[in-house]
C-alpha atoms as a PDB file:
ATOM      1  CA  UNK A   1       0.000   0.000   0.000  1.00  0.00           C
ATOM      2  CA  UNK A   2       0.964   3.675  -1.007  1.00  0.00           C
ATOM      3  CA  UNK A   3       2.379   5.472   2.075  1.00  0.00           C
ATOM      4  CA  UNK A   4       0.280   8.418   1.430  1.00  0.00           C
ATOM      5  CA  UNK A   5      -2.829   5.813   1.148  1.00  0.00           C
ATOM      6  CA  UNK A   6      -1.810   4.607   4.505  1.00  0.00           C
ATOM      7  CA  UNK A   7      -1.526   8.194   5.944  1.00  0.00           C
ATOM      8  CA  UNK A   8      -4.523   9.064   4.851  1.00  0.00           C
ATOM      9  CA  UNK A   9      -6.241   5.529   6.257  1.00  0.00           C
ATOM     10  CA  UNK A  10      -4.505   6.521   9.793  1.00  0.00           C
ATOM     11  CA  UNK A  11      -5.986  10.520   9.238  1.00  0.00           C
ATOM     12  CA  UNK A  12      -9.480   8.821   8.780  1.00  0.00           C
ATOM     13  CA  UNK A  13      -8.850   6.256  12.086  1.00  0.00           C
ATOM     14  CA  UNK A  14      -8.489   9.404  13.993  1.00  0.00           C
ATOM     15  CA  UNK A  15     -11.504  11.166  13.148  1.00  0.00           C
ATOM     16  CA  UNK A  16     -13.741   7.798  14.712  1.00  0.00           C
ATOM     17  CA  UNK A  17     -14.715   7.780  18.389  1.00  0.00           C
ATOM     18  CA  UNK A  18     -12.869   5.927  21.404  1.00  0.00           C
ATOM     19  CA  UNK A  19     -15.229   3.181  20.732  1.00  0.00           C
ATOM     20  CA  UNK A  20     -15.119   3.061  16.846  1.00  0.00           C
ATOM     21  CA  UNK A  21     -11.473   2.891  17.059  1.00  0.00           C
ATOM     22  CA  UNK A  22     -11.896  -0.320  19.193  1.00  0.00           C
ATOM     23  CA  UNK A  23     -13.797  -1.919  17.264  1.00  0.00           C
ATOM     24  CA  UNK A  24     -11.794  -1.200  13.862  1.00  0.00           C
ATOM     25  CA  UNK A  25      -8.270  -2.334  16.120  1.00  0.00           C
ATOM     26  CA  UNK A  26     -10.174  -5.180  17.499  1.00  0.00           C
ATOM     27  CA  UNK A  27     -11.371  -6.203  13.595  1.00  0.00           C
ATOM     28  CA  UNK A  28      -7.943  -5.266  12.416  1.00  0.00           C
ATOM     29  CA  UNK A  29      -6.178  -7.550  15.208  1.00  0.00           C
ATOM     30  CA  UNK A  30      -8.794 -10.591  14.149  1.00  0.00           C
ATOM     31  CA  UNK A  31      -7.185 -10.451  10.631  1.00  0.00           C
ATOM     32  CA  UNK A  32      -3.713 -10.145  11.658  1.00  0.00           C
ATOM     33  CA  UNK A  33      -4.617 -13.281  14.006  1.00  0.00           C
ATOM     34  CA  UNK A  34      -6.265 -15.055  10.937  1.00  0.00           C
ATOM     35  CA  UNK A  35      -3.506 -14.063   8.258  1.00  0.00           C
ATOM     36  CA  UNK A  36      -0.660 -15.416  10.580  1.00  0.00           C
ATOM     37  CA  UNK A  37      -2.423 -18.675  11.577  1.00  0.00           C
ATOM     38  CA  UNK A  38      -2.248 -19.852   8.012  1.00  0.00           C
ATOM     39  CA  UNK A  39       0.030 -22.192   7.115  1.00  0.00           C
ATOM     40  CA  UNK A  40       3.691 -21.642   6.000  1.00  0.00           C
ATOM     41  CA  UNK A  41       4.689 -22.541   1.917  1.00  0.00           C
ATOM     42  CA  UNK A  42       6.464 -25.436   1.634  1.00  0.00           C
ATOM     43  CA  UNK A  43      10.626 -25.442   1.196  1.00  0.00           C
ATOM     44  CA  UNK A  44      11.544 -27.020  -1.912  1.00  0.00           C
ATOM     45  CA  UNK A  45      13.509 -29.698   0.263  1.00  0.00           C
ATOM     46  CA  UNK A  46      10.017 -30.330   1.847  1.00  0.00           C
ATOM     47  CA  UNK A  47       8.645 -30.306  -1.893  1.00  0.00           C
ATOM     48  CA  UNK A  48      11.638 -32.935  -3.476  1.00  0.00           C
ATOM     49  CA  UNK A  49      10.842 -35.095  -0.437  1.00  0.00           C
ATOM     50  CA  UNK A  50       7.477 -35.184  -1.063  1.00  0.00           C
ATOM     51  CA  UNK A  51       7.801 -36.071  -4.578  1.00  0.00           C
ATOM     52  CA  UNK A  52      10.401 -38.874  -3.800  1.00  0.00           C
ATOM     53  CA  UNK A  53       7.676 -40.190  -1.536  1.00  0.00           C
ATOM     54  CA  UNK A  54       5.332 -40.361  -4.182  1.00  0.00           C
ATOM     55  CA  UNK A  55       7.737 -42.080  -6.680  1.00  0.00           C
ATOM     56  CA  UNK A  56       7.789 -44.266  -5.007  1.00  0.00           C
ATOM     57  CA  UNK A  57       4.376 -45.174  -3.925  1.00  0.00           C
ATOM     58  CA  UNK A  58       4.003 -45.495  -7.473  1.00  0.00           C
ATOM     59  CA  UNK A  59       6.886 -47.816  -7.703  1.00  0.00           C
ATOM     60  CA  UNK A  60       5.416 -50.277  -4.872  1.00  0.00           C
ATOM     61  CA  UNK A  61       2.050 -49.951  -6.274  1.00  0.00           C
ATOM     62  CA  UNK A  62       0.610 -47.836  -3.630  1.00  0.00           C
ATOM     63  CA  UNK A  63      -2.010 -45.375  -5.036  1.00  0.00           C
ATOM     64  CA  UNK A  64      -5.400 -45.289  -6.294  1.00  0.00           C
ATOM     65  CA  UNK A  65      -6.283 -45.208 -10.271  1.00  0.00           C
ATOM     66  CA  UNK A  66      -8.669 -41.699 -11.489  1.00  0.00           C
ATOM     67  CA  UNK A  67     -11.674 -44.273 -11.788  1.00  0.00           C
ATOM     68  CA  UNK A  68     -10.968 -44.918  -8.320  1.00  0.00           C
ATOM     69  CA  UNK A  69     -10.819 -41.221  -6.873  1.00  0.00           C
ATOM     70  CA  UNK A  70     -13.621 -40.027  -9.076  1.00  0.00           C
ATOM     71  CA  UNK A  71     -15.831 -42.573 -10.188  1.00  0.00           C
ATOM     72  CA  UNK A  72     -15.096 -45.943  -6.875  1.00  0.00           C
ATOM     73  CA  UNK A  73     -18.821 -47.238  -8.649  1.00  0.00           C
ATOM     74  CA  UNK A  74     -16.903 -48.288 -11.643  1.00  0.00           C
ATOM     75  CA  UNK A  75     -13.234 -49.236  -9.834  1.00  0.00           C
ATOM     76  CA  UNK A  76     -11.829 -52.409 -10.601  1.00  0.00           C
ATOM     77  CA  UNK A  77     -11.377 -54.353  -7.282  1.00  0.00           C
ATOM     78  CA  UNK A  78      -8.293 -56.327  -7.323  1.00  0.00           C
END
């Protein structure tokens, strides 16, 4: 955000009463709380790993055909 944007937000702020203010800080502190809480992105080491653990699930013959994510009435069982 433009510095003079964020001036002009703070200018604004002022110009509420004691408990207007609250409430917008208390608001404002809910989204900071919610925005931090999410999770992290992953590394790329966590990423690599991840893939090597699904080669080789693949591999070994561990995972589950489209027909059986999207459509288990017409999976083959084996």
């Amino acid at each position: 955000m433009a510095q003079e944007t964020l001036d002009s937000l703070i200018q604004v702020m002022f110009t509420l009463s004691l408990p207007e203010q609250e409430k917008v800080i208390e608001r404002m502190q809910a989204n900071v709380r919610q925005l931090t809480s999410k999770s992290t992105p992953y590394t790329m080491e966590e990423i690599d790993a991840r893939l090597d653990e699904s080669e080789r699930d693949i591999e070994e013959g561990r995972y589950y055909s489209t027909e059986e994510v999207f459509h288990p009435q017409y999976a083959v069982a084996i």
